[in-house]
C-alpha atoms as a PDB file:
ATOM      1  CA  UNK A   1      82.773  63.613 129.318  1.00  0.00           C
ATOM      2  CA  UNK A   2      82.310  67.513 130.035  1.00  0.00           C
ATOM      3  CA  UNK A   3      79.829  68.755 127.188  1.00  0.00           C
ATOM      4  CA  UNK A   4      81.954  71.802 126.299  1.00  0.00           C
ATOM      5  CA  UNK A   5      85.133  69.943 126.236  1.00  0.00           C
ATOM      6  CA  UNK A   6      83.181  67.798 124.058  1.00  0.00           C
ATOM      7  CA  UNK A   7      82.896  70.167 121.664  1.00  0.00           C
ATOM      8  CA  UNK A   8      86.256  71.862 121.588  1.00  0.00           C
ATOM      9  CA  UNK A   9      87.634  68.754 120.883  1.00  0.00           C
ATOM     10  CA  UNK A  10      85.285  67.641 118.062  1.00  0.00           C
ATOM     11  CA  UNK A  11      86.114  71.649 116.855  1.00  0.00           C
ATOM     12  CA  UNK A  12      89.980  71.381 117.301  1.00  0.00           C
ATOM     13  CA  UNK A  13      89.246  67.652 114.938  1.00  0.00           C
ATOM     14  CA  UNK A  14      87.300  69.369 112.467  1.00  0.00           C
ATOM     15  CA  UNK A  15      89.751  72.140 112.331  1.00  0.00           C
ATOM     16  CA  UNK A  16      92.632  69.674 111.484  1.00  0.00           C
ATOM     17  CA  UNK A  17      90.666  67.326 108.594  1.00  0.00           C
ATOM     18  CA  UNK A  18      89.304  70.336 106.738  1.00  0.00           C
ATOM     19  CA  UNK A  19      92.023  72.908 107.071  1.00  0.00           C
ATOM     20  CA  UNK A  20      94.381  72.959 103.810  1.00  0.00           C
ATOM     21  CA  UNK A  21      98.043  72.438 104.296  1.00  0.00           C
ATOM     22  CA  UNK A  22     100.091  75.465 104.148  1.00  0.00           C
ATOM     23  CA  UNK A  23     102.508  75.359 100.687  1.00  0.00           C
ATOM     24  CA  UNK A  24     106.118  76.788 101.266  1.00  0.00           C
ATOM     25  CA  UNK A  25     107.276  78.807  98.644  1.00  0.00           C
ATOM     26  CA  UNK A  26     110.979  79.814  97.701  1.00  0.00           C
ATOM     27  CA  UNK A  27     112.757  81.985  95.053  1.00  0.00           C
ATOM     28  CA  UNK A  28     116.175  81.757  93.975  1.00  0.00           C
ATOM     29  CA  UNK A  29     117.070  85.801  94.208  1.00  0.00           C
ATOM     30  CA  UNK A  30     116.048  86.035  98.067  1.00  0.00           C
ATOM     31  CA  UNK A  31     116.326  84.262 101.422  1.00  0.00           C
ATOM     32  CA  UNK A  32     112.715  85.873 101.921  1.00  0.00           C
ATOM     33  CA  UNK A  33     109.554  82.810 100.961  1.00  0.00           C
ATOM     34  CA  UNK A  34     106.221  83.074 102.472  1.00  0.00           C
ATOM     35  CA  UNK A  35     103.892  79.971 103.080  1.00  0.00           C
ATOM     36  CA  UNK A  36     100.224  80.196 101.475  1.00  0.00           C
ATOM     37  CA  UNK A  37      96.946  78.366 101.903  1.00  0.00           C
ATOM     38  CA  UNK A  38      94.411  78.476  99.617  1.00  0.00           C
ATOM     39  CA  UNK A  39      91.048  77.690 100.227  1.00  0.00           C
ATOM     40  CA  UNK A  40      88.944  74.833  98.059  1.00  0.00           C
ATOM     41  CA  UNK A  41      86.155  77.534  96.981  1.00  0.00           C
ATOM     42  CA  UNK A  42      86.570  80.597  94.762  1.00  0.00           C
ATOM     43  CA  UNK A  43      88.794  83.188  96.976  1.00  0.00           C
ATOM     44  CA  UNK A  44      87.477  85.956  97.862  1.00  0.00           C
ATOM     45  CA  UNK A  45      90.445  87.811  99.265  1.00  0.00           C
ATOM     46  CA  UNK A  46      93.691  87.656 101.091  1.00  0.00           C
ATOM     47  CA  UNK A  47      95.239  88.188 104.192  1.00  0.00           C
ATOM     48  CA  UNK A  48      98.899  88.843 104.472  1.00  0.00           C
ATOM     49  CA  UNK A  49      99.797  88.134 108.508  1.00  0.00           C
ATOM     50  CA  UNK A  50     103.253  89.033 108.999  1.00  0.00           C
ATOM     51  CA  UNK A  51     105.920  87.974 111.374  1.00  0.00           C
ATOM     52  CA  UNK A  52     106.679  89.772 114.734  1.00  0.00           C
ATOM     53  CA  UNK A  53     111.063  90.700 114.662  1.00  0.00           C
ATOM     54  CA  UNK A  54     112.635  87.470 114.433  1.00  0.00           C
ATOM     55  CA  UNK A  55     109.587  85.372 114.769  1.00  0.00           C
ATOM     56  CA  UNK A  56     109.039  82.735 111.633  1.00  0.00           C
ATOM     57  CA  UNK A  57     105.750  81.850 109.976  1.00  0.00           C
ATOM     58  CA  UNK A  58     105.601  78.215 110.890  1.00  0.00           C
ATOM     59  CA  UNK A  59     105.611  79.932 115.112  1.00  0.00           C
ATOM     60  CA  UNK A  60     103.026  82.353 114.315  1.00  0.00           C
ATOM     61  CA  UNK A  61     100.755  79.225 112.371  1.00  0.00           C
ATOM     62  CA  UNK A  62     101.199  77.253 116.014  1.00  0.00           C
ATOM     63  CA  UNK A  63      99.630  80.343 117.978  1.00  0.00           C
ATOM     64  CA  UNK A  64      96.727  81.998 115.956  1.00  0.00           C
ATOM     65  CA  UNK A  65      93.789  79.954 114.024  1.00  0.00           C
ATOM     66  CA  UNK A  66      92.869  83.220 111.935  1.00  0.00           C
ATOM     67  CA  UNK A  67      94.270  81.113 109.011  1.00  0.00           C
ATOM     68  CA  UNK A  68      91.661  78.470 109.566  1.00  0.00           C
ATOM     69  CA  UNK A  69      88.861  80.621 109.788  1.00  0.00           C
ATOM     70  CA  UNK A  70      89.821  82.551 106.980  1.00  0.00           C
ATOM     71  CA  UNK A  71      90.305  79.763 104.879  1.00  0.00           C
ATOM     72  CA  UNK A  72      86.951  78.439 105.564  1.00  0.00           C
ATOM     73  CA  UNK A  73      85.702  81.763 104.235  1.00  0.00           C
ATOM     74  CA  UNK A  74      87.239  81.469 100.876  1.00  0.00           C
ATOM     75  CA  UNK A  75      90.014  84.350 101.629  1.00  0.00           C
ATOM     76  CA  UNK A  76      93.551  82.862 100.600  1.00  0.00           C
ATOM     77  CA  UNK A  77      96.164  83.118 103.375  1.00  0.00           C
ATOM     78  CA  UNK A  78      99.684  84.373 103.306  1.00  0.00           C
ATOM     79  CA  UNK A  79     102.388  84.160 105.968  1.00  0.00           C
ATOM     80  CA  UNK A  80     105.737  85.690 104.722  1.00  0.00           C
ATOM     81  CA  UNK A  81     109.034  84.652 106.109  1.00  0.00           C
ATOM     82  CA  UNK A  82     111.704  87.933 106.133  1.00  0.00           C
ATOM     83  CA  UNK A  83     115.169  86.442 106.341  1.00  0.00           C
ATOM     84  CA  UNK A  84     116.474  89.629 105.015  1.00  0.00           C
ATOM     85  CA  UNK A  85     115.460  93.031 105.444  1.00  0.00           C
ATOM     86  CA  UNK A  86     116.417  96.594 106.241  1.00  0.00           C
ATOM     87  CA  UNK A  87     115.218  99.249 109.300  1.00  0.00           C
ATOM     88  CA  UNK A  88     113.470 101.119 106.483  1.00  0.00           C
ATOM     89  CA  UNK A  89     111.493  98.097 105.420  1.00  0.00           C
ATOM     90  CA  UNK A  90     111.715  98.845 101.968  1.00  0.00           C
ATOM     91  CA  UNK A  91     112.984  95.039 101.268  1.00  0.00           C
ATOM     92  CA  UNK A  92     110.043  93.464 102.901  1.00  0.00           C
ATOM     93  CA  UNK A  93     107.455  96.052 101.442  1.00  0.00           C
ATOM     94  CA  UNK A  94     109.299  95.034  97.739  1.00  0.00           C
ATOM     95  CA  UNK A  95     108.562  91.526  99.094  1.00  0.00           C
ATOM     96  CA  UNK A  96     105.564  92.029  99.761  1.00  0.00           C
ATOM     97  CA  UNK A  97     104.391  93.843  96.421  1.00  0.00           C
ATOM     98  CA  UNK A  98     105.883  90.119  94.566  1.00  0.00           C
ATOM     99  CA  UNK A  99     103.866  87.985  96.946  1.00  0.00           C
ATOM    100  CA  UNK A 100     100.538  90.036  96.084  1.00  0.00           C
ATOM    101  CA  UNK A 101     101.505  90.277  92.024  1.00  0.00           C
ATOM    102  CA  UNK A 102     102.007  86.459  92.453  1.00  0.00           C
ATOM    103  CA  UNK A 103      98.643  85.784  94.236  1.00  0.00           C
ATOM    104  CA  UNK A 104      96.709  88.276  92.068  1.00  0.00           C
ATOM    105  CA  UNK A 105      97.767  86.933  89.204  1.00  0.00           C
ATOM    106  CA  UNK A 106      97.251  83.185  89.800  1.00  0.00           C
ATOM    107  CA  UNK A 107      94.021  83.439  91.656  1.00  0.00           C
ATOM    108  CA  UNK A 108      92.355  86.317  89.861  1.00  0.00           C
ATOM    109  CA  UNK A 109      91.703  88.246  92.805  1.00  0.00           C
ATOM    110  CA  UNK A 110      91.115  91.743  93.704  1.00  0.00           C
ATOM    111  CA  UNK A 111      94.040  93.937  94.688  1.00  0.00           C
ATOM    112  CA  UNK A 112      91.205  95.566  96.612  1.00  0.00           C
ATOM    113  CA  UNK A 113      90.564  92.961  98.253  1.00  0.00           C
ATOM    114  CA  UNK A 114      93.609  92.208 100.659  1.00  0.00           C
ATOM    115  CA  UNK A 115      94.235  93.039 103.785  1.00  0.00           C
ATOM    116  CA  UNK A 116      97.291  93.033 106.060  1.00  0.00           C
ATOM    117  CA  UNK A 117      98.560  92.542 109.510  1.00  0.00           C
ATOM    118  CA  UNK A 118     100.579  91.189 111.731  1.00  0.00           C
ATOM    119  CA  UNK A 119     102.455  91.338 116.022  1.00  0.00           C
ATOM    120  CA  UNK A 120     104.757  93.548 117.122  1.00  0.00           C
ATOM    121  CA  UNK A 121     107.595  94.766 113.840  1.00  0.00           C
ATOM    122  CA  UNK A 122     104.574  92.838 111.419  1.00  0.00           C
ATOM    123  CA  UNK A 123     102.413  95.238 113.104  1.00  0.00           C
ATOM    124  CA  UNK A 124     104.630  98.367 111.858  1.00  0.00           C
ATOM    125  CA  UNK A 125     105.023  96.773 108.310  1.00  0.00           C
ATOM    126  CA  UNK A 126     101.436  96.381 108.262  1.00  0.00           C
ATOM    127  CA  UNK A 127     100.768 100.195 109.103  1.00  0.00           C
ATOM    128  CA  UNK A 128     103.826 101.426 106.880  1.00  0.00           C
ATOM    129  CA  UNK A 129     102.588  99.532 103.817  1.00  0.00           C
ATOM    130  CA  UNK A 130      99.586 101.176 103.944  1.00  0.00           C
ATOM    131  CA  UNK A 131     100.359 104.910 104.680  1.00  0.00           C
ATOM    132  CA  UNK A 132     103.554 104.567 101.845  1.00  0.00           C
ATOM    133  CA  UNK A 133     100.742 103.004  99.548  1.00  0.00           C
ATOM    134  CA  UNK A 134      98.926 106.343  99.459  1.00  0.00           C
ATOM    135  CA  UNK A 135     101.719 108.740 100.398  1.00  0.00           C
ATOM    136  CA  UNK A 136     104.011 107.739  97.204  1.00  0.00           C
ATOM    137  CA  UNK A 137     101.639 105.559  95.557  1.00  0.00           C
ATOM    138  CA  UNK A 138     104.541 102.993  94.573  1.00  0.00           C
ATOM    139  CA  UNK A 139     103.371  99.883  95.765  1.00  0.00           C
ATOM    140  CA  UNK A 140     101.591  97.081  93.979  1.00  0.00           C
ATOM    141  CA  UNK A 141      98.099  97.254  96.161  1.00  0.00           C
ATOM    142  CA  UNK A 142      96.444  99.873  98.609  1.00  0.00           C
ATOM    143  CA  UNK A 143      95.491  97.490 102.000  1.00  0.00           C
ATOM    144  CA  UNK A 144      91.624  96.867 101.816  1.00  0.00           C
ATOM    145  CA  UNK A 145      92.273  97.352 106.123  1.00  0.00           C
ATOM    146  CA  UNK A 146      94.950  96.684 108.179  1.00  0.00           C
ATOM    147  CA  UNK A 147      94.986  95.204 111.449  1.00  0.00           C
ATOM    148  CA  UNK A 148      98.192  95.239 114.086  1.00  0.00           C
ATOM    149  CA  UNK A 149      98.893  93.857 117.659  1.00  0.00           C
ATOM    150  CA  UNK A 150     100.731  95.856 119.853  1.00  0.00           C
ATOM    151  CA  UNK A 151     102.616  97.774 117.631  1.00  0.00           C
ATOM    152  CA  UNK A 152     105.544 100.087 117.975  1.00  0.00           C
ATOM    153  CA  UNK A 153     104.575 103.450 115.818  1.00  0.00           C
ATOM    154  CA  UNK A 154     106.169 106.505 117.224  1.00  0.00           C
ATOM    155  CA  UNK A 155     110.303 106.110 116.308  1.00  0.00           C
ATOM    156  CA  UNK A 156     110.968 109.886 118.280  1.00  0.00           C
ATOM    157  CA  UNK A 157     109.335 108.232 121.332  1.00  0.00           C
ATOM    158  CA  UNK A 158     110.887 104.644 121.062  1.00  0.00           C
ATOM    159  CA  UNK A 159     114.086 105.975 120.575  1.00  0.00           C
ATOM    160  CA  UNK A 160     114.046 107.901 124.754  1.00  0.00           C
ATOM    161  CA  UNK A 161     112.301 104.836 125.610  1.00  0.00           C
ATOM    162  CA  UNK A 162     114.959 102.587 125.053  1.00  0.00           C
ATOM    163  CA  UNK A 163     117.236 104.921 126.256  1.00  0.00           C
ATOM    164  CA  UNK A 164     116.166 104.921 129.528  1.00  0.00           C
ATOM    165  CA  UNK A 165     115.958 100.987 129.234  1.00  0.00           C
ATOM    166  CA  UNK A 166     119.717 101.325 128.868  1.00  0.00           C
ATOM    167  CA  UNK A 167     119.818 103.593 131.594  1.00  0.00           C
ATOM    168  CA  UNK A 168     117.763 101.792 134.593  1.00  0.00           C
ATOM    169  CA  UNK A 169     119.738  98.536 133.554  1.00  0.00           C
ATOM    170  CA  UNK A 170     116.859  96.441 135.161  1.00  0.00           C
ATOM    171  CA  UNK A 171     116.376  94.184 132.924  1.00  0.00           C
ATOM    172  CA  UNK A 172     119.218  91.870 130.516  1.00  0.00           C
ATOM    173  CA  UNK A 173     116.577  91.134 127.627  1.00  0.00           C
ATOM    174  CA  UNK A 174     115.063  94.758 128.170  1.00  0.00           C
ATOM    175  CA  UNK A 175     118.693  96.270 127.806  1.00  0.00           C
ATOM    176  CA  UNK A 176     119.992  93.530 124.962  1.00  0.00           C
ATOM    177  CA  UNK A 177     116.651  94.825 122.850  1.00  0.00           C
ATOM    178  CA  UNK A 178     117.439  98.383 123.473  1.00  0.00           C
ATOM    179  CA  UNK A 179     120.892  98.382 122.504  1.00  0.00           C
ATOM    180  CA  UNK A 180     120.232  96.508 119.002  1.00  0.00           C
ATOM    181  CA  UNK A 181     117.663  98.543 118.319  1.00  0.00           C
ATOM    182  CA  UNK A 182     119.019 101.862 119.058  1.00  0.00           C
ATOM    183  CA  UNK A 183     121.918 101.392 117.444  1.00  0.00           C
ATOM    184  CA  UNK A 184     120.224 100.011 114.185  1.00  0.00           C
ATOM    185  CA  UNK A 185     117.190 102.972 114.046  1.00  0.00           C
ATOM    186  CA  UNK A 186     120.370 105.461 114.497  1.00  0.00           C
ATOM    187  CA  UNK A 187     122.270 104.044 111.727  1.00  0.00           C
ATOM    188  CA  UNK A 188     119.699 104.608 109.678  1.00  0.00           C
ATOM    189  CA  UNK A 189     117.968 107.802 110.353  1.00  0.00           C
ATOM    190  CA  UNK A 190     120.355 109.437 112.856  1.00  0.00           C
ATOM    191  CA  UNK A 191     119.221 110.891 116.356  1.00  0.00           C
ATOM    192  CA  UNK A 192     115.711 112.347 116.813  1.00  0.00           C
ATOM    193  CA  UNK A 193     117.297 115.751 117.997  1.00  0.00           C
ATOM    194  CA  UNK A 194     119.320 116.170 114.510  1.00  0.00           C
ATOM    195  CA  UNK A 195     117.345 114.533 112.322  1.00  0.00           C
ATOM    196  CA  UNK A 196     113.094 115.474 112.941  1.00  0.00           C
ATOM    197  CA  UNK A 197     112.688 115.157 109.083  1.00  0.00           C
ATOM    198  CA  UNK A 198     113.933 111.764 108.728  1.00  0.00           C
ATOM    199  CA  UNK A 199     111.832 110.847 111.466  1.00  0.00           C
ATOM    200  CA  UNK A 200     108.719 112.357 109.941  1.00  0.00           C
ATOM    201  CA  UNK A 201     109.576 110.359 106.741  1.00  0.00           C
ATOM    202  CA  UNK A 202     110.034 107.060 108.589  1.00  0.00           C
ATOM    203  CA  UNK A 203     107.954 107.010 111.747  1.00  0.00           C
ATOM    204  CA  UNK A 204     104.602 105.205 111.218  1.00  0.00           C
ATOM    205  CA  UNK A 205     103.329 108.015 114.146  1.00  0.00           C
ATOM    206  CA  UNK A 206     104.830 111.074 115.387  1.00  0.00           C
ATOM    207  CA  UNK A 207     103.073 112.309 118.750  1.00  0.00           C
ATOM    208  CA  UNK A 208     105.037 115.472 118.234  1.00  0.00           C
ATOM    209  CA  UNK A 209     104.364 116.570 114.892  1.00  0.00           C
ATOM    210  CA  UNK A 210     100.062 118.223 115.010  1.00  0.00           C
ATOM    211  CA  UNK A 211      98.870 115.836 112.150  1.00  0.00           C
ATOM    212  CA  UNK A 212     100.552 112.367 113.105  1.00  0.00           C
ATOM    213  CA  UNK A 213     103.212 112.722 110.751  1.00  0.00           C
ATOM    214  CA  UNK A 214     102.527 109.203 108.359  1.00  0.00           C
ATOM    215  CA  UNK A 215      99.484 108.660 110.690  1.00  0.00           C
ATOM    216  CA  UNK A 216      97.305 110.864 108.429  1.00  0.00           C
ATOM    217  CA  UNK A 217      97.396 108.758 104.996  1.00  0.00           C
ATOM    218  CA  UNK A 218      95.468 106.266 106.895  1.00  0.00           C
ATOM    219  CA  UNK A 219      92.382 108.359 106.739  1.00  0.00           C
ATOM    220  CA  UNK A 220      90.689 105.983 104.205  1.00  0.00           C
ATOM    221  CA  UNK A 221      91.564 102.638 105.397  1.00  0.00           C
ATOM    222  CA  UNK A 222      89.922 100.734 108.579  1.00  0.00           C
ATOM    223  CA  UNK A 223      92.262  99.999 111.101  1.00  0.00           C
ATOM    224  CA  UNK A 224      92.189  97.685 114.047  1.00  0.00           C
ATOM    225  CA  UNK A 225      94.692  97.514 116.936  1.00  0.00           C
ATOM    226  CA  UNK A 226      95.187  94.923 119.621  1.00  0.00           C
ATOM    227  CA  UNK A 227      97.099  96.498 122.593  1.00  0.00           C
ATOM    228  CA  UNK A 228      97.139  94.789 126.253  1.00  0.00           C
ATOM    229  CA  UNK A 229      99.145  97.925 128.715  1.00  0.00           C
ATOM    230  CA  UNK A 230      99.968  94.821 131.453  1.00  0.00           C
ATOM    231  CA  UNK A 231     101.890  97.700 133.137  1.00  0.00           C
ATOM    232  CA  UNK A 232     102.285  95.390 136.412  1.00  0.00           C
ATOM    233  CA  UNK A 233     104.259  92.708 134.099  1.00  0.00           C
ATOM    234  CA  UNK A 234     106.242  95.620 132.814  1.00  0.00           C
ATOM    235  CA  UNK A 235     107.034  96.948 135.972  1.00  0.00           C
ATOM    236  CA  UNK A 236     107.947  93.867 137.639  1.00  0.00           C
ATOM    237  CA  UNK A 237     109.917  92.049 134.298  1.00  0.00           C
ATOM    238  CA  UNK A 238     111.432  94.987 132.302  1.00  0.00           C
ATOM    239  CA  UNK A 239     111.157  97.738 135.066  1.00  0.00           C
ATOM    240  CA  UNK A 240     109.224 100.114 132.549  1.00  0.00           C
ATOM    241  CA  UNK A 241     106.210 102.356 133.369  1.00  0.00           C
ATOM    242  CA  UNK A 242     102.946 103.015 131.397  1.00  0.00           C
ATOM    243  CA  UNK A 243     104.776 105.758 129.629  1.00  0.00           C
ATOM    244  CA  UNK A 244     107.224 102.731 127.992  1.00  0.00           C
ATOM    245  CA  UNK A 245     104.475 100.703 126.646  1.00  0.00           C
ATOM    246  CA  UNK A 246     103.666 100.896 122.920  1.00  0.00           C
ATOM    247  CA  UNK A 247     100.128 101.795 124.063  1.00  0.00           C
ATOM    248  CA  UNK A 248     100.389 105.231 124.468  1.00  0.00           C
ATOM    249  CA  UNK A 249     101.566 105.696 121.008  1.00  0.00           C
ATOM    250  CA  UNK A 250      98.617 103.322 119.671  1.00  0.00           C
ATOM    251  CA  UNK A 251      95.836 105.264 121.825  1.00  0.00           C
ATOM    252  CA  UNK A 252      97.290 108.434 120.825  1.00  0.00           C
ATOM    253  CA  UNK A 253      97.353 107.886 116.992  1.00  0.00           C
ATOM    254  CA  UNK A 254      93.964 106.054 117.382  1.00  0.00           C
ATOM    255  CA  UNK A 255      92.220 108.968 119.180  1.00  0.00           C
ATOM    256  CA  UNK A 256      93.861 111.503 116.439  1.00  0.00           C
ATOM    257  CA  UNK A 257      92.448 109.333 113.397  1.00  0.00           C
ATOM    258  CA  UNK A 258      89.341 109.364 115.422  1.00  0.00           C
ATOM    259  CA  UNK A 259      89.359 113.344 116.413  1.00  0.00           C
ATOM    260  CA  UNK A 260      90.123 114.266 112.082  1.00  0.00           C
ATOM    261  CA  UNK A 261      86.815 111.800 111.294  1.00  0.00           C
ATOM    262  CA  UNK A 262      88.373 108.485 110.532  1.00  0.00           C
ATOM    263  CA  UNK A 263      85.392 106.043 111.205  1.00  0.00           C
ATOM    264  CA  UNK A 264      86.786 102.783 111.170  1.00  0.00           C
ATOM    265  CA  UNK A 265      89.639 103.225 113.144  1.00  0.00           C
ATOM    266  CA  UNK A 266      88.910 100.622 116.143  1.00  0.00           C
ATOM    267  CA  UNK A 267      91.346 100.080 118.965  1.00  0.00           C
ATOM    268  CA  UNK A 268      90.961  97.000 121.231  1.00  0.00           C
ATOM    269  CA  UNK A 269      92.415  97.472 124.391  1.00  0.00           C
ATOM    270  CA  UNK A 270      92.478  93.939 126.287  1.00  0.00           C
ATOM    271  CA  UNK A 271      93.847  92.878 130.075  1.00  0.00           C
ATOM    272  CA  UNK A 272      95.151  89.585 130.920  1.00  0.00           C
ATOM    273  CA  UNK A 273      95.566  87.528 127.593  1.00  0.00           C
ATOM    274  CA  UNK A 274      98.907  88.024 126.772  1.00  0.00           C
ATOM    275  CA  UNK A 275     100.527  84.244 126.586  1.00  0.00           C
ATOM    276  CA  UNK A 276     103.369  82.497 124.726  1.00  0.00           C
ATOM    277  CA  UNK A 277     103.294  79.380 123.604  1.00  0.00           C
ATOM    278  CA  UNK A 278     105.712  77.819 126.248  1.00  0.00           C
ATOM    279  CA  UNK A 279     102.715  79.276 128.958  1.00  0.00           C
ATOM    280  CA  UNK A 280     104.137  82.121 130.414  1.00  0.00           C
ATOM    281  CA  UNK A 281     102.656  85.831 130.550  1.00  0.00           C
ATOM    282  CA  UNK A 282     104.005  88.293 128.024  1.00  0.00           C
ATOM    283  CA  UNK A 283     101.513  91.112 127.087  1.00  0.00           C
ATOM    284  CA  UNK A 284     103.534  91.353 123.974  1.00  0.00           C
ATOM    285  CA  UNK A 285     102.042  88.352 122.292  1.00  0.00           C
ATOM    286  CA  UNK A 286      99.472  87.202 119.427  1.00  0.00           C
ATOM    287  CA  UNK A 287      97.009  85.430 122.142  1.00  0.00           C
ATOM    288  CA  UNK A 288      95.899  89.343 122.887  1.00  0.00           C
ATOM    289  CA  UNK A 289      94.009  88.951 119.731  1.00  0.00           C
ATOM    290  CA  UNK A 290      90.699  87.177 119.288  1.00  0.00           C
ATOM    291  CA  UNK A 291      90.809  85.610 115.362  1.00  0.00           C
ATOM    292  CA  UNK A 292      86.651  85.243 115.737  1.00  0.00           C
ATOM    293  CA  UNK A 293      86.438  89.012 116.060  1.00  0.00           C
ATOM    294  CA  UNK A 294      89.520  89.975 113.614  1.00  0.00           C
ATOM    295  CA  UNK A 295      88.268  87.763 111.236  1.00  0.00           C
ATOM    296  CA  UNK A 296      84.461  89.525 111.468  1.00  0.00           C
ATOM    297  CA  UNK A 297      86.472  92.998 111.445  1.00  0.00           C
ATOM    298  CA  UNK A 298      87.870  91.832 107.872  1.00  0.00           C
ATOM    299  CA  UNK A 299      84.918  90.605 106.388  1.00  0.00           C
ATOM    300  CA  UNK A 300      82.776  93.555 107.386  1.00  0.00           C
ATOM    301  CA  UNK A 301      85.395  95.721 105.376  1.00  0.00           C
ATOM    302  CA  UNK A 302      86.155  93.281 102.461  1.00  0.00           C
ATOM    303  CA  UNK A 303      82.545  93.314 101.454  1.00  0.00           C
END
């Protein structure tokens, strides 16, 4: 038998004997429940990894092993299922606040000592947690760090962007996801155009506005970002170009952070790993980031 195969196998084994089983838990008052695994030494910590749109904890479990390595670290592990929310994200951010009281509380942890992250929408929960935690100061913890994958940030500039999805009708899930969303982010805060402040208010980034708009409460707390461009995959399955990506927005409010002194900002720009679990290429997917290093990135800051 191949040495290193060897190995991964005997690692994958070890994985599945010592890792503790995830423990579902409901409420009565909410569809929302979140899953958590608690290590068998004193916890250190906690990391809340949220959801991408749609996406359920048990999928994101079957395509990351962060948990596991956390777990073996003593940091207690929290994967939140959203069955109801709102485009403001004020119901998950409430839902959050109960999950960390409950943790806290039980485990006699630091609220200084979670952190929170997540692909895709978790990604933008992640990052508006955190800048409403020190903008309004109304939340139950301030995020130790926060990491995201590929997340959408800048509302003004998602809101042309699907537009013109709409308009070059090139692709049926491309269009279908533009529509939804379009309709649902004007609903809510009206059109860019009309309604700047409301975008300033809501937008986790605004390109447009000199200070980042929400980007700048994130002075004090490291951030990490996983983005992979994969502009020929966008070009050949949703007929977008490099300006559609969410990676401008992500290098742009990465290099401001940077520019006004933020020293633990740290963007990871990757090629080629984007996979989903049925084995086909998607750059928009958690296999663009590496657990080992996240995990390191964590620890460095929760200590």
């Amino acid at each position: 038998m191949n040495f290193k195969f060897f190995i991964l196998i005997l690692f994958a084994f070890s994985i599945e004997i010592f890792a503790q089983e995830p423990e579902k838990i409901t409420f009565k008052d909410t569809p929302n429940f979140y899953y958590k695994i608690i290590p068998k030494g004193k916890p250190i910590g906690m990391i809340i990894i949220l959801p991408g749109g749609g996406e359920t904890p048990e999928k994101v479990m079957n395509q990351i092993y962060l948990d596991e390595l956390a777990v073996e670290k003593n940091l207690i592990v929290v994967f939140p299922g959203f069955e109801d929310g709102d485009f403001k994200m004020n119901l998950e951010r409430k839902f959050l606040d109960r999950i960390a009281k409950d943790i806290v509380e039980k485990y006699n942890i630091s609220k200084d000592k979670i952190t929170i992250g997540g692909l895709s929408y978790g990604g933008m929960l992640a990052v508006k947690y955190a800048e409403i935690a020190v903008r309004d100061k109304n939340t139950y913890f301030i995020p130790n760090s926060i990491f995201a994958l590929d997340p959408p940030l800048d509302y003004e500039k998602m809101y042309y962007q699907l537009n013109r999805d709409i308009e070059r009708d090139f692709s049926e899930v491309a269009v279908n996801e533009a529509k939804n969303f379009n309709k649902e982010m004007v609903d809510a805060i009206g059109y860019p155009d009309k309604n700047k402040e409301n975008y300033i208010k809501e937008s986790m980034f605004l390109y447009s506005e000199k200070d980042g708009g929400n980007a700048k409460y994130l002075m004090n707390i490291p951030v990490l970002i996983y983005t992979e461009p994969g502009i020929t995959w966008q070009m050949k399955n949703r007929g977008r170009d490099l300006y559609d990506t969410n990676c401008i927005s992500i290098t742009a409010m990465m290099n401001l952070l940077k520019l006004k002194g933020h020293k633990n900002a740290d963007l990871m720009i990757v090629n080629d790993r984007g996979v989903r679990p049925e084995g086909f290429r998607h750059p928009h997917s958690w296999s663009i980031m590496d657990s080992e290093e996240c995990l390191n990135w964590i620890l460095k800051h929760l200590n």
